[in-house]
N, C-alpha and C. Protein backbone atom coordinates (compact mmCIF):
# COMPACT_ATOMS: atom_id res chain seq x y z
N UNK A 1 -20.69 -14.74 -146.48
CA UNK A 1 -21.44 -13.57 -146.93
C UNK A 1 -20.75 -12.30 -146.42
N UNK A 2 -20.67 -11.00 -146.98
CA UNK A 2 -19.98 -10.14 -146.64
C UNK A 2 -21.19 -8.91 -146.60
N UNK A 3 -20.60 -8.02 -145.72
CA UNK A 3 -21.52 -7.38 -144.87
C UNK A 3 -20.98 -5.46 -146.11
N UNK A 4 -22.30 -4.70 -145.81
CA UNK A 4 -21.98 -4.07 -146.68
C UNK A 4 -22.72 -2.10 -146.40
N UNK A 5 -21.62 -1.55 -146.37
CA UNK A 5 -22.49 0.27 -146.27
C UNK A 5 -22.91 0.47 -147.97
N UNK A 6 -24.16 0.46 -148.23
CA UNK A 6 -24.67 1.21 -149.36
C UNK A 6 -24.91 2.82 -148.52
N UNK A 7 -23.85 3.79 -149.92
CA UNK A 7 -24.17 4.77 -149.82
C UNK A 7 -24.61 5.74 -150.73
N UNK A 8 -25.61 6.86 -150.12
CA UNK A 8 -25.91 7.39 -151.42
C UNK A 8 -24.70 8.46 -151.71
N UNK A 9 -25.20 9.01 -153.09
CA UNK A 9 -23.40 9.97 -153.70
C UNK A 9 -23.87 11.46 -152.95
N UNK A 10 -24.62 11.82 -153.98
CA UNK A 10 -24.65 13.86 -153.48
C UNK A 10 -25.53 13.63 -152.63
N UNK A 11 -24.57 14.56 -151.54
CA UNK A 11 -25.42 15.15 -150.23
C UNK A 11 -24.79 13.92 -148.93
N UNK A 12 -24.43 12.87 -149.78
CA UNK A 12 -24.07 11.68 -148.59
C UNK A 12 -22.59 11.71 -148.33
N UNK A 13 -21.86 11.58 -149.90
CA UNK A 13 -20.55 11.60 -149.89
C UNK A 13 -19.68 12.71 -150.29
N UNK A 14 -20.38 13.35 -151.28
CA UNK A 14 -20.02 14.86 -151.93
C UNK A 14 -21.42 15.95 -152.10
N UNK A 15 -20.39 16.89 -151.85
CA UNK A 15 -21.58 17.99 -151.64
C UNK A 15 -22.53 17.72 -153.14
N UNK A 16 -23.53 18.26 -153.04
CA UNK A 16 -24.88 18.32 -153.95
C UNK A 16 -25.26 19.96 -154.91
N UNK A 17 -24.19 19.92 -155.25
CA UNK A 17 -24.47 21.98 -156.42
C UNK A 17 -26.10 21.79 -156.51
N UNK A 18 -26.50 23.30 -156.66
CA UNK A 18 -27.60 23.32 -157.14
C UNK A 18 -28.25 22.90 -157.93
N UNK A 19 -27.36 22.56 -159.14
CA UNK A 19 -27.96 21.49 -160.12
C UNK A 19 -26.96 20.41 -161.18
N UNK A 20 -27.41 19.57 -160.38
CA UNK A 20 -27.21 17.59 -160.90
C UNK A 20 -25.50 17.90 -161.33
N UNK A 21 -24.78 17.02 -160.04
CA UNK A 21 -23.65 16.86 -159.78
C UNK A 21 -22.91 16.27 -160.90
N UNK A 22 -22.07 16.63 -162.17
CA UNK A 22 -21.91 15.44 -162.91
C UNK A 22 -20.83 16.07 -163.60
N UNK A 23 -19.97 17.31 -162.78
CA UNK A 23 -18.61 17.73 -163.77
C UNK A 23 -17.80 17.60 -162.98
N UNK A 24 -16.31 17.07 -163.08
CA UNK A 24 -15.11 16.68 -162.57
C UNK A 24 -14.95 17.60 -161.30
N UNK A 25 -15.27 19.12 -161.60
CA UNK A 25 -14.62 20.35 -161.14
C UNK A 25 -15.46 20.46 -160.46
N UNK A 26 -17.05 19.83 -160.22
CA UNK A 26 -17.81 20.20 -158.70
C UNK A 26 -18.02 19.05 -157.77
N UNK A 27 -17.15 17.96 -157.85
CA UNK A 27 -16.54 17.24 -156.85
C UNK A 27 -15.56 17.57 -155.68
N UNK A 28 -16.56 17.71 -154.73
CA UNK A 28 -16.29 18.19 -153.45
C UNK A 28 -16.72 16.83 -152.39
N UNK A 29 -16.04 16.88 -151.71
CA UNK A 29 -16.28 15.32 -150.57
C UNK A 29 -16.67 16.54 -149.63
N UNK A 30 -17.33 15.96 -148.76
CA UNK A 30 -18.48 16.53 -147.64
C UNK A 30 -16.95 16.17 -146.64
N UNK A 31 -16.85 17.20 -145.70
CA UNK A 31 -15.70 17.04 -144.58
C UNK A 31 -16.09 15.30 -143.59
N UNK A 32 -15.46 14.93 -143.56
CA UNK A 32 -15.46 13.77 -142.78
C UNK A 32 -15.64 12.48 -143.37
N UNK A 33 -16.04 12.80 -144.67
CA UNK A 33 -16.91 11.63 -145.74
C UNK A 33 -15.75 10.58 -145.75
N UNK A 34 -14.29 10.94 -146.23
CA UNK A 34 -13.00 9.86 -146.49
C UNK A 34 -13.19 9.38 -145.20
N UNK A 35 -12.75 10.02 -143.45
CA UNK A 35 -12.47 9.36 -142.86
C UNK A 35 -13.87 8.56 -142.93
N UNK A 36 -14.99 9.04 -143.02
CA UNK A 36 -15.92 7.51 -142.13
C UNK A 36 -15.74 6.16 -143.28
N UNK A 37 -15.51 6.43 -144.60
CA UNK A 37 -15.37 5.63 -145.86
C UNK A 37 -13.99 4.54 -144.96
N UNK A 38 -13.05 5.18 -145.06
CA UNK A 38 -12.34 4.77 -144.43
C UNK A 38 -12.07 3.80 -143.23
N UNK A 39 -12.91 4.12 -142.21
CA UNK A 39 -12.96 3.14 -141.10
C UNK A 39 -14.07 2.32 -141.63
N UNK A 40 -14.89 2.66 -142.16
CA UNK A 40 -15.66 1.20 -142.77
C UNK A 40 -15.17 0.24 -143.48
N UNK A 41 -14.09 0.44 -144.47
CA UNK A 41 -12.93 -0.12 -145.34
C UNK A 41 -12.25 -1.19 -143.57
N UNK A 42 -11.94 -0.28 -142.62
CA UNK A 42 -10.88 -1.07 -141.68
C UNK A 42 -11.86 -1.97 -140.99
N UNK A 43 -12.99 -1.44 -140.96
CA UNK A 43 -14.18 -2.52 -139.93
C UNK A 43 -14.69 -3.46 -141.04
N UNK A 44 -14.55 -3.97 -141.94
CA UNK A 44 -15.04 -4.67 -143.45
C UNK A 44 -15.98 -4.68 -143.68
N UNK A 45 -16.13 -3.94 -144.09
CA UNK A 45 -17.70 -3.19 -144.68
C UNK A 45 -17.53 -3.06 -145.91
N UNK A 46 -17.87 -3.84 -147.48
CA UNK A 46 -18.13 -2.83 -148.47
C UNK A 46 -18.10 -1.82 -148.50
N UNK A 47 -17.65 -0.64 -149.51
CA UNK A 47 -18.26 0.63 -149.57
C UNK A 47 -19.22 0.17 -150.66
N UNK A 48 -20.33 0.52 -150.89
CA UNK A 48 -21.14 0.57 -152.27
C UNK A 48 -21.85 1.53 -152.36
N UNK A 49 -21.54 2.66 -153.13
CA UNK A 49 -22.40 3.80 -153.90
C UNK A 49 -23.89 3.45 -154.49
N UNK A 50 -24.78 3.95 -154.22
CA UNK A 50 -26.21 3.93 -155.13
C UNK A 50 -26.29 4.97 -155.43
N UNK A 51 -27.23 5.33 -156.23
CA UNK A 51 -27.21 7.00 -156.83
C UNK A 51 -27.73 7.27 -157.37
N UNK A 52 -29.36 7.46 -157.95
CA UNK A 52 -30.32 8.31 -158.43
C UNK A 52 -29.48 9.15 -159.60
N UNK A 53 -29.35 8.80 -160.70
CA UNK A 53 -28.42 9.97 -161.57
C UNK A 53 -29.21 9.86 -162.48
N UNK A 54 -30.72 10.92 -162.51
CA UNK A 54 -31.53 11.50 -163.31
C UNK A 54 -31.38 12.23 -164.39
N UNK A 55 -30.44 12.95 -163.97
CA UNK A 55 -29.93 14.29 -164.98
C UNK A 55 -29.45 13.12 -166.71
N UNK A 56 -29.11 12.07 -166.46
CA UNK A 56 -29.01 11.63 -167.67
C UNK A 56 -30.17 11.09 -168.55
N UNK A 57 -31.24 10.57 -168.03
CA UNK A 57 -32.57 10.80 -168.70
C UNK A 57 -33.19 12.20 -168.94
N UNK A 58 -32.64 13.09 -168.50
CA UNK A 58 -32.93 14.54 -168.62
C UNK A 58 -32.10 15.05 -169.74
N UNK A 59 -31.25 14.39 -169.95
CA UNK A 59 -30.42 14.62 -171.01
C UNK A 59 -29.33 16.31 -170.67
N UNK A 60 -28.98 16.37 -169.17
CA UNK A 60 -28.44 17.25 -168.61
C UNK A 60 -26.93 16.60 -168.74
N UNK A 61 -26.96 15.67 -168.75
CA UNK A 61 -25.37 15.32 -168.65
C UNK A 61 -25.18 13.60 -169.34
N UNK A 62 -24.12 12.68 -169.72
CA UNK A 62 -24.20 11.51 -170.23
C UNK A 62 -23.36 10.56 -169.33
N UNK A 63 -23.70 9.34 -169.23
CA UNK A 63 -23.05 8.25 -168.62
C UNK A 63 -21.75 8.61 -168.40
N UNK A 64 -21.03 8.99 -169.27
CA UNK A 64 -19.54 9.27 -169.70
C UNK A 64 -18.89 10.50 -168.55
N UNK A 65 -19.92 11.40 -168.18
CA UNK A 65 -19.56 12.23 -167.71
C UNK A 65 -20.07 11.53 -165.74
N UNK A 66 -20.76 10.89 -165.56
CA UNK A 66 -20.81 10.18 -163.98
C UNK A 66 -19.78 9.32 -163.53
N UNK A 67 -19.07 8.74 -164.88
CA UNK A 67 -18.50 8.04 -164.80
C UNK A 67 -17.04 8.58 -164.36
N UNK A 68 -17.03 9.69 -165.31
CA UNK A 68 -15.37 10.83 -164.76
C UNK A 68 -15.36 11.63 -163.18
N UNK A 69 -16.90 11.61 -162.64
CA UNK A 69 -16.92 11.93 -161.76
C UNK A 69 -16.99 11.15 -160.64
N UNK A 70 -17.27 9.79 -160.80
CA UNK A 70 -17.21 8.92 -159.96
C UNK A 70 -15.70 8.63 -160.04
N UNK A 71 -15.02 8.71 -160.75
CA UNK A 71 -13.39 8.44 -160.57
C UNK A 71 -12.65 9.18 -160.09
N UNK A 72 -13.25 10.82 -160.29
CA UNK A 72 -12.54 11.81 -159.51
C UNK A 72 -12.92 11.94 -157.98
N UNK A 73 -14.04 11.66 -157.68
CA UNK A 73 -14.61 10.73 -156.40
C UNK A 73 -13.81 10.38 -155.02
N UNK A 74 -13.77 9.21 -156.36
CA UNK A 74 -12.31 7.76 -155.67
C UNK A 74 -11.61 8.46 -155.58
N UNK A 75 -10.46 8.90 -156.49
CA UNK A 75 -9.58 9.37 -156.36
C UNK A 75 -9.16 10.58 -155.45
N UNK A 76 -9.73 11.72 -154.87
CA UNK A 76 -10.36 12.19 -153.45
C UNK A 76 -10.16 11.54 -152.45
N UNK A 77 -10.98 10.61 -152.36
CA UNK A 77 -11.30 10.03 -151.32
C UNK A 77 -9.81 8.85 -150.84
N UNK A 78 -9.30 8.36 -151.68
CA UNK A 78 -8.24 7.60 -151.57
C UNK A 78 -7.28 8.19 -151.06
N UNK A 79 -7.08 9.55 -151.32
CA UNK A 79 -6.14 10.74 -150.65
C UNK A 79 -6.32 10.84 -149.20
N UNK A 80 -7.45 9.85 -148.48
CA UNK A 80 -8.15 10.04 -147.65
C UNK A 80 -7.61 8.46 -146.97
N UNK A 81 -7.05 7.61 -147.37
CA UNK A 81 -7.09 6.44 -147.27
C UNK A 81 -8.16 5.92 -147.29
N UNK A 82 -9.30 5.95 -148.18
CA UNK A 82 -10.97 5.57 -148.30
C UNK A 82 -10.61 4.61 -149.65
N UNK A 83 -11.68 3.67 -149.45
CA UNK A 83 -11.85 2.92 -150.92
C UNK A 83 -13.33 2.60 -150.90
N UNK A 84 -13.61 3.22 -151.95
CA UNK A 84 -15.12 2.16 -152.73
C UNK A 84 -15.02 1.28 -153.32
N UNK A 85 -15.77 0.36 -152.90
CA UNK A 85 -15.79 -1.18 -153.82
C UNK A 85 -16.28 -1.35 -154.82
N UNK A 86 -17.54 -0.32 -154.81
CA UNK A 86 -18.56 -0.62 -156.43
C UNK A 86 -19.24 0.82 -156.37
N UNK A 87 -19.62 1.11 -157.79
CA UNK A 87 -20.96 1.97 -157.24
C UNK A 87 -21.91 1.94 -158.71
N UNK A 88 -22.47 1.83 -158.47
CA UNK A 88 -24.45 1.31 -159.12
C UNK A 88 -24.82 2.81 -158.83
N UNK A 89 -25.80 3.19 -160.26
CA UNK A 89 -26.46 4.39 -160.48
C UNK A 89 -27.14 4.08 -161.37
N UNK A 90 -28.24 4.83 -161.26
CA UNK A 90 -29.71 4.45 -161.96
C UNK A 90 -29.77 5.47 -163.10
N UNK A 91 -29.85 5.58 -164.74
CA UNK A 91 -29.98 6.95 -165.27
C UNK A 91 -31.15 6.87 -165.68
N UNK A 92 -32.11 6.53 -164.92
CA UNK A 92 -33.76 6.90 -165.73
C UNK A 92 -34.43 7.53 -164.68
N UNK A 93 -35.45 7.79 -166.00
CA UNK A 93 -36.74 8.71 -165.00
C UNK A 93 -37.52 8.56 -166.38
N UNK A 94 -38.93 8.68 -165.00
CA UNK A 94 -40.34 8.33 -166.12
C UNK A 94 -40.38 9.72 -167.27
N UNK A 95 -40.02 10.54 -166.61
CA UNK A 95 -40.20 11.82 -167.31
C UNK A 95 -39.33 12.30 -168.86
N UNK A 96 -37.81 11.60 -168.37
CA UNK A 96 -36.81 11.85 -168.84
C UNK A 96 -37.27 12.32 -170.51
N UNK A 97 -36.12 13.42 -171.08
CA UNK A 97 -36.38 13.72 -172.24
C UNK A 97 -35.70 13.14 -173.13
N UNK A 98 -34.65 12.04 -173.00
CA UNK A 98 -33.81 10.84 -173.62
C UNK A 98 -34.70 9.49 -173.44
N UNK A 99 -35.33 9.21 -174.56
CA UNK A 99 -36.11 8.41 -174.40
C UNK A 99 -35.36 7.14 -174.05
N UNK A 100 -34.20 6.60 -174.72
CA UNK A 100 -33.25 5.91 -174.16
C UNK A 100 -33.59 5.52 -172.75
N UNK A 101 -33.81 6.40 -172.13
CA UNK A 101 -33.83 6.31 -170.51
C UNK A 101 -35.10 6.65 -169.83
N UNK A 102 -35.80 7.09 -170.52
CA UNK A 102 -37.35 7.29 -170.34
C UNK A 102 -38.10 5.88 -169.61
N UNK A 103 -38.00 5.44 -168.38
CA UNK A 103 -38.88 4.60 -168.33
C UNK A 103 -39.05 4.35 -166.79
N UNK A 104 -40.04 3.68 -166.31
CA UNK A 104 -40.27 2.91 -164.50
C UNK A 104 -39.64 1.81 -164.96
N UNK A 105 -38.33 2.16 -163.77
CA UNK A 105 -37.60 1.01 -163.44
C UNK A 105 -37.66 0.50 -162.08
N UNK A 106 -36.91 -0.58 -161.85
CA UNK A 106 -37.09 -1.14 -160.61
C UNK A 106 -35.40 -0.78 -159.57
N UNK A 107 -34.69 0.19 -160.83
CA UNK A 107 -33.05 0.35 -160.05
C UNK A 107 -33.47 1.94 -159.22
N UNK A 108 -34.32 2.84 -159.79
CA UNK A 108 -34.23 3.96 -159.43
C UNK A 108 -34.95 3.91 -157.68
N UNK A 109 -33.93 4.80 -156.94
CA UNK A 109 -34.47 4.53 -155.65
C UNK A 109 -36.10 5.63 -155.40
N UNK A 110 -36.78 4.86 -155.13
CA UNK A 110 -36.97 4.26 -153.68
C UNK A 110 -37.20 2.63 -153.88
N UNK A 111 -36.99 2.42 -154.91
CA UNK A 111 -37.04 0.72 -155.76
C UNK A 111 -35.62 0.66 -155.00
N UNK A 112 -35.72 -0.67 -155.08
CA UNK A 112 -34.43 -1.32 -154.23
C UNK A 112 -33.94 -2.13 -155.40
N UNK A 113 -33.72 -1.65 -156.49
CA UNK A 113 -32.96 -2.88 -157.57
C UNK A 113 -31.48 -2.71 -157.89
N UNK A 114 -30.96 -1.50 -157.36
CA UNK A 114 -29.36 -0.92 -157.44
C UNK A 114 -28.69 -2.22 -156.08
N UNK A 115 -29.66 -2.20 -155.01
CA UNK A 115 -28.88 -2.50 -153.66
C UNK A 115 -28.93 -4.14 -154.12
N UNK A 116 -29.94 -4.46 -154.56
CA UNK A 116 -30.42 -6.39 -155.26
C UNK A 116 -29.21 -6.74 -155.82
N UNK A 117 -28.57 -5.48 -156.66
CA UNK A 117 -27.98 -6.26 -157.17
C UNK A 117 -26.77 -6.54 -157.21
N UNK A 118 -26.25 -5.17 -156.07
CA UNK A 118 -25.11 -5.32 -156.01
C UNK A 118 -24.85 -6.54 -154.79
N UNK A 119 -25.86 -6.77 -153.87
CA UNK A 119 -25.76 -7.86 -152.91
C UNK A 119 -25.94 -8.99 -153.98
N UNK A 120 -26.74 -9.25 -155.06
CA UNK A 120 -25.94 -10.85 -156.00
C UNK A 120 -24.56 -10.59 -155.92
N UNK A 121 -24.31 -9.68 -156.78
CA UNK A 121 -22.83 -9.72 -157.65
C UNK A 121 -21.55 -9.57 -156.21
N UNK A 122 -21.90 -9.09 -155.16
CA UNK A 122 -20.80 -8.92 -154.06
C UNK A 122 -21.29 -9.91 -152.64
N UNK A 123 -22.36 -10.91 -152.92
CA UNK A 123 -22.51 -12.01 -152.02
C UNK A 123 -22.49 -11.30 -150.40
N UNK A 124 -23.67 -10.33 -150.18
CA UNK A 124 -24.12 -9.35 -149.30
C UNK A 124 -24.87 -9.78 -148.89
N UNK A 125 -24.97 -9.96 -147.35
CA UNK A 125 -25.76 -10.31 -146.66
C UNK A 125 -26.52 -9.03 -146.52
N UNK A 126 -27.56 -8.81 -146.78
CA UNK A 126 -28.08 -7.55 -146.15
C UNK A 126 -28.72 -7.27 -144.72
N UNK A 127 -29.41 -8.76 -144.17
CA UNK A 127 -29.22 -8.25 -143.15
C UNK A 127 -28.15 -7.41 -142.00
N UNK A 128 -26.91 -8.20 -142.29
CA UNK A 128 -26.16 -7.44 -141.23
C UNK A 128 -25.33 -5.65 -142.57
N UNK A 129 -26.01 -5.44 -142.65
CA UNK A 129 -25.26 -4.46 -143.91
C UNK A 129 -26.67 -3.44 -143.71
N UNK A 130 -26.19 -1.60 -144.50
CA UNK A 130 -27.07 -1.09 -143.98
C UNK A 130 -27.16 0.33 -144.83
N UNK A 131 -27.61 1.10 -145.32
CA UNK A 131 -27.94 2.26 -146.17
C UNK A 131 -28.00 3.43 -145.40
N UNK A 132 -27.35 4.43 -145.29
CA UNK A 132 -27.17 5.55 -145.39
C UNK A 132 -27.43 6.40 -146.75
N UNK A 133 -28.09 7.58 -146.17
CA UNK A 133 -29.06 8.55 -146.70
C UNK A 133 -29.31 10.06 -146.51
N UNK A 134 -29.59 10.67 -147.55
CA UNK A 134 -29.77 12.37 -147.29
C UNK A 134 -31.37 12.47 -147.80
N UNK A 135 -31.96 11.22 -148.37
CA UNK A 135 -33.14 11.26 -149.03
C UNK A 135 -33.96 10.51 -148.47
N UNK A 136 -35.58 10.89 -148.48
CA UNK A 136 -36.41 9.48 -147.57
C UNK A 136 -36.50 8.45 -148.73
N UNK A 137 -36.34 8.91 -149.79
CA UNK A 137 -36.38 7.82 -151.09
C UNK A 137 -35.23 6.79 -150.85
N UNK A 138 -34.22 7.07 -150.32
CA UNK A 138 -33.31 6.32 -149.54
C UNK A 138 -33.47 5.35 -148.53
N UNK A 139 -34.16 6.09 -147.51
CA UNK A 139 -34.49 5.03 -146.77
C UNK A 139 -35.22 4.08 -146.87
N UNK A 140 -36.51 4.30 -147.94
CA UNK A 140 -37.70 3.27 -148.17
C UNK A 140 -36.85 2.34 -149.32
N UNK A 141 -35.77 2.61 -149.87
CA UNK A 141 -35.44 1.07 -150.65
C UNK A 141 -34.49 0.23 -149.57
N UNK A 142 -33.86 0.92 -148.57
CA UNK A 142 -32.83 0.08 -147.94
C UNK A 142 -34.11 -0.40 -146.58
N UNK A 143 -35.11 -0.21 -146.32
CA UNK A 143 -35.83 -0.93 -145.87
C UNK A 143 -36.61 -1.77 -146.59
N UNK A 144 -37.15 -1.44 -148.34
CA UNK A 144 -37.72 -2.68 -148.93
C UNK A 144 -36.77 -4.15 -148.91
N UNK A 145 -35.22 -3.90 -148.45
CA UNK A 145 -34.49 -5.32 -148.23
C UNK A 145 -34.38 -5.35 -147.03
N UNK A 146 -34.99 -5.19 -146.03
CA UNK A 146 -34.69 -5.12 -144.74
C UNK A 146 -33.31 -5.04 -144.34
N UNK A 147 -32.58 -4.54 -144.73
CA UNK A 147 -31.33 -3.43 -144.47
C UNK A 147 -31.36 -1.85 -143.46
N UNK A 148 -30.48 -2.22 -142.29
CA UNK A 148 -30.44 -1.23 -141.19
C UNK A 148 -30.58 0.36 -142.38
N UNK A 149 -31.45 1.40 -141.89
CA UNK A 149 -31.07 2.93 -142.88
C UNK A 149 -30.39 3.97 -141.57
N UNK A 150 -29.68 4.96 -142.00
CA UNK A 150 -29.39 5.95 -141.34
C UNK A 150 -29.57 6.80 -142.50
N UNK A 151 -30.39 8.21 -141.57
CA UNK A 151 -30.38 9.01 -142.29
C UNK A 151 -29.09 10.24 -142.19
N UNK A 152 -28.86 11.20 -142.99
CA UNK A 152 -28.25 12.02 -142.51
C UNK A 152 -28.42 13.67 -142.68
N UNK A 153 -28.10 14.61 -142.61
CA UNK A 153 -28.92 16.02 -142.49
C UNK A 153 -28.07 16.85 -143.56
N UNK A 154 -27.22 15.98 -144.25
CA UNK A 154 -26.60 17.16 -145.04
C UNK A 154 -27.32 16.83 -146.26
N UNK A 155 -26.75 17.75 -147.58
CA UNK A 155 -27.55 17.39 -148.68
C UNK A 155 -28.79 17.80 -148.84
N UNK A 156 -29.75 17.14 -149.04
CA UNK A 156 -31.69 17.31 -148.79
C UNK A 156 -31.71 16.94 -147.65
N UNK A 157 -31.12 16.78 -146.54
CA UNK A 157 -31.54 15.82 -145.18
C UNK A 157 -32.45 17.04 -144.56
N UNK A 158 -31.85 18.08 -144.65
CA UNK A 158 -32.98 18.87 -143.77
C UNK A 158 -34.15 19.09 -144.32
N UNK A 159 -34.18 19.37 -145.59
CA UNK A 159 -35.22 19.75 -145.96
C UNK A 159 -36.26 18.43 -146.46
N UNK A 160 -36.08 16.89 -145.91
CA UNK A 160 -36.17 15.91 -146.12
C UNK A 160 -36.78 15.18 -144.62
N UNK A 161 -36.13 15.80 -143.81
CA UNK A 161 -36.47 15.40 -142.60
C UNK A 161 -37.51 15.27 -142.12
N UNK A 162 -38.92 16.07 -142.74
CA UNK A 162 -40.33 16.18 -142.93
C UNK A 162 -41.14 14.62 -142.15
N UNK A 163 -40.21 13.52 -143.67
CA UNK A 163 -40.49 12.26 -144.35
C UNK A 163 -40.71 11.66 -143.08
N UNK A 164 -39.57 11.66 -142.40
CA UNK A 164 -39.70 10.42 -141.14
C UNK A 164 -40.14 10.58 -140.10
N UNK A 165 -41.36 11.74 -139.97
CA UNK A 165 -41.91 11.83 -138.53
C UNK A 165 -42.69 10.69 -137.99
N UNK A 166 -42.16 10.68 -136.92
CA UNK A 166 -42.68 9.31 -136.10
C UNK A 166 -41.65 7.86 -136.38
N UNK A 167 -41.33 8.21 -137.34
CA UNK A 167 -40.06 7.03 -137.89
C UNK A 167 -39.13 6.79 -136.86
N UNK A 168 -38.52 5.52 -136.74
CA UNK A 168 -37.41 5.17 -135.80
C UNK A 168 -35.59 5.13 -136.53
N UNK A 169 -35.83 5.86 -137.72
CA UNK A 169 -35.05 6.19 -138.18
C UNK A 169 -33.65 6.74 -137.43
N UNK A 170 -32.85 6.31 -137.21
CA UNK A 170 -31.21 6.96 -136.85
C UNK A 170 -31.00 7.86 -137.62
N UNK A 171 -31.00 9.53 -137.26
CA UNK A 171 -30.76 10.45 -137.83
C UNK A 171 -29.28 11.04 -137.44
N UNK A 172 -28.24 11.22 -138.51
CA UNK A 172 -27.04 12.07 -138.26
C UNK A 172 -26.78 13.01 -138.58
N UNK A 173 -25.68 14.22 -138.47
CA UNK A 173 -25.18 15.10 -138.75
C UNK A 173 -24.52 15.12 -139.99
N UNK A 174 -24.27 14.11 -140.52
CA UNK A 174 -23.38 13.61 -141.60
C UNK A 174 -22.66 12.66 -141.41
N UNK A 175 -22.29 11.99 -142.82
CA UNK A 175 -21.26 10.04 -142.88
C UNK A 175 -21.01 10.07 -142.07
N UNK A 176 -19.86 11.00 -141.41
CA UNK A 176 -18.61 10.43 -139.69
C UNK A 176 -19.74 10.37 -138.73
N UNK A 177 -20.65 11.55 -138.60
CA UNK A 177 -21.24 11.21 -137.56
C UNK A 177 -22.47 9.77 -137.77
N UNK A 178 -22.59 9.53 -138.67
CA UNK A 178 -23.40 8.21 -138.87
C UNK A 178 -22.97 6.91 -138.61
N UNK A 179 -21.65 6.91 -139.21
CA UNK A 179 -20.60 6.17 -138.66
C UNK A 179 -19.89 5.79 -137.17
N UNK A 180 -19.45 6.96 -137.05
CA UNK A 180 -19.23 6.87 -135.20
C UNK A 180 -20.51 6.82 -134.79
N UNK A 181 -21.59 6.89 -135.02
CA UNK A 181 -22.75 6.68 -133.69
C UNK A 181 -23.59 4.98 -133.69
N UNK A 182 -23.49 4.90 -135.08
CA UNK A 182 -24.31 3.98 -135.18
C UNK A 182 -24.13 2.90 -135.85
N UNK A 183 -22.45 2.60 -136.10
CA UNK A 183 -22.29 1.57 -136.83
C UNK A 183 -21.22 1.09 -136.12
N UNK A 184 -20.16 1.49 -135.16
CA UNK A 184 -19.14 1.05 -134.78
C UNK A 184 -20.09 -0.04 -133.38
């Protein structure tokens, strides 16, 4: 079984624009994001992306276009010596104005059906494997598999931080610092 970092995208790995991350040209990696990607790659860790990508039931942007941005991503990040292994993204919402995508699913987080499935298809133990987060919607799916969560403060983290009072949540500064504190 292989052990695995689910991470979320905006705010975790690349900065988060004001509104719904999904053009080539506002792919920005958060400072430190390659190296911690990176030493998780050398400690064997999966990388696996999850990702809430609403804006396409909103009909703000199309598959086609997450998809160019998840490659320009990688490609970033590899400049970095970083590799992602997979990355799973959800494009619905109950609300959505693409009915296509209009619906309650079980992939959109705080549902844990992105992390289900990439532990079938990549033979993930989840116990020893663990979710990192800028969202509390984050943390409540990587605890519906009992999967370690770290949160982190960039992104929504601050203004998110509300969520986990009293929580025993591992809170970071961001990926490296989530990484160096609480995973090595």
């Amino acid at each position: 079984m292989n052990k695995a970092a689910f991470l979320d995208r905006d705010g975790v790995i690349t900065e988060d624009p004001p509104h719904y991350a999904h053009r080539v040209d506002q792919v920005r990696i958060i400072p430190g994001s390659g190296e911690a990607i990176r030493l998780l790659n050398e400690w064997g860790y999966l990388v696996i992306v999850v990702s809430n990508q609403s804006g396409i039931a909103r009909g703000y942007y199309q598959e086609r276009d997450v998809a160019l941005f998840n490659e320009e991503m990688k490609r970033q990040l590899s400049l970095e010596g970083a590799h992602i292994d997979a990355i799973y993204y959800c494009p619905h919402h109950p609300d959505g104005s693409i009915e296509k995508y209009r619906e309650v699913c079980t992939c959109r987080k705080p549902q844990p059906g992105m992390i289900i499935q990439a532990a079938k298809q990549h033979q993930i133990n989840l116990k020893t494997s663990f979710l990192i987060g800028d969202k509390f919607s984050d943390i409540v799916a990587g605890n519906a598999v009992n999967c370690r969560t770290i949160f982190v403060l960039t992104g929504h983290g601050k203004d998110e931080m509300h969520h986990l009072n009293g929580s025993t949540v591992p809170v970071a500064e961001n990926l490296l610092d989530a990484v160096k504190k609480y995973v090595i």
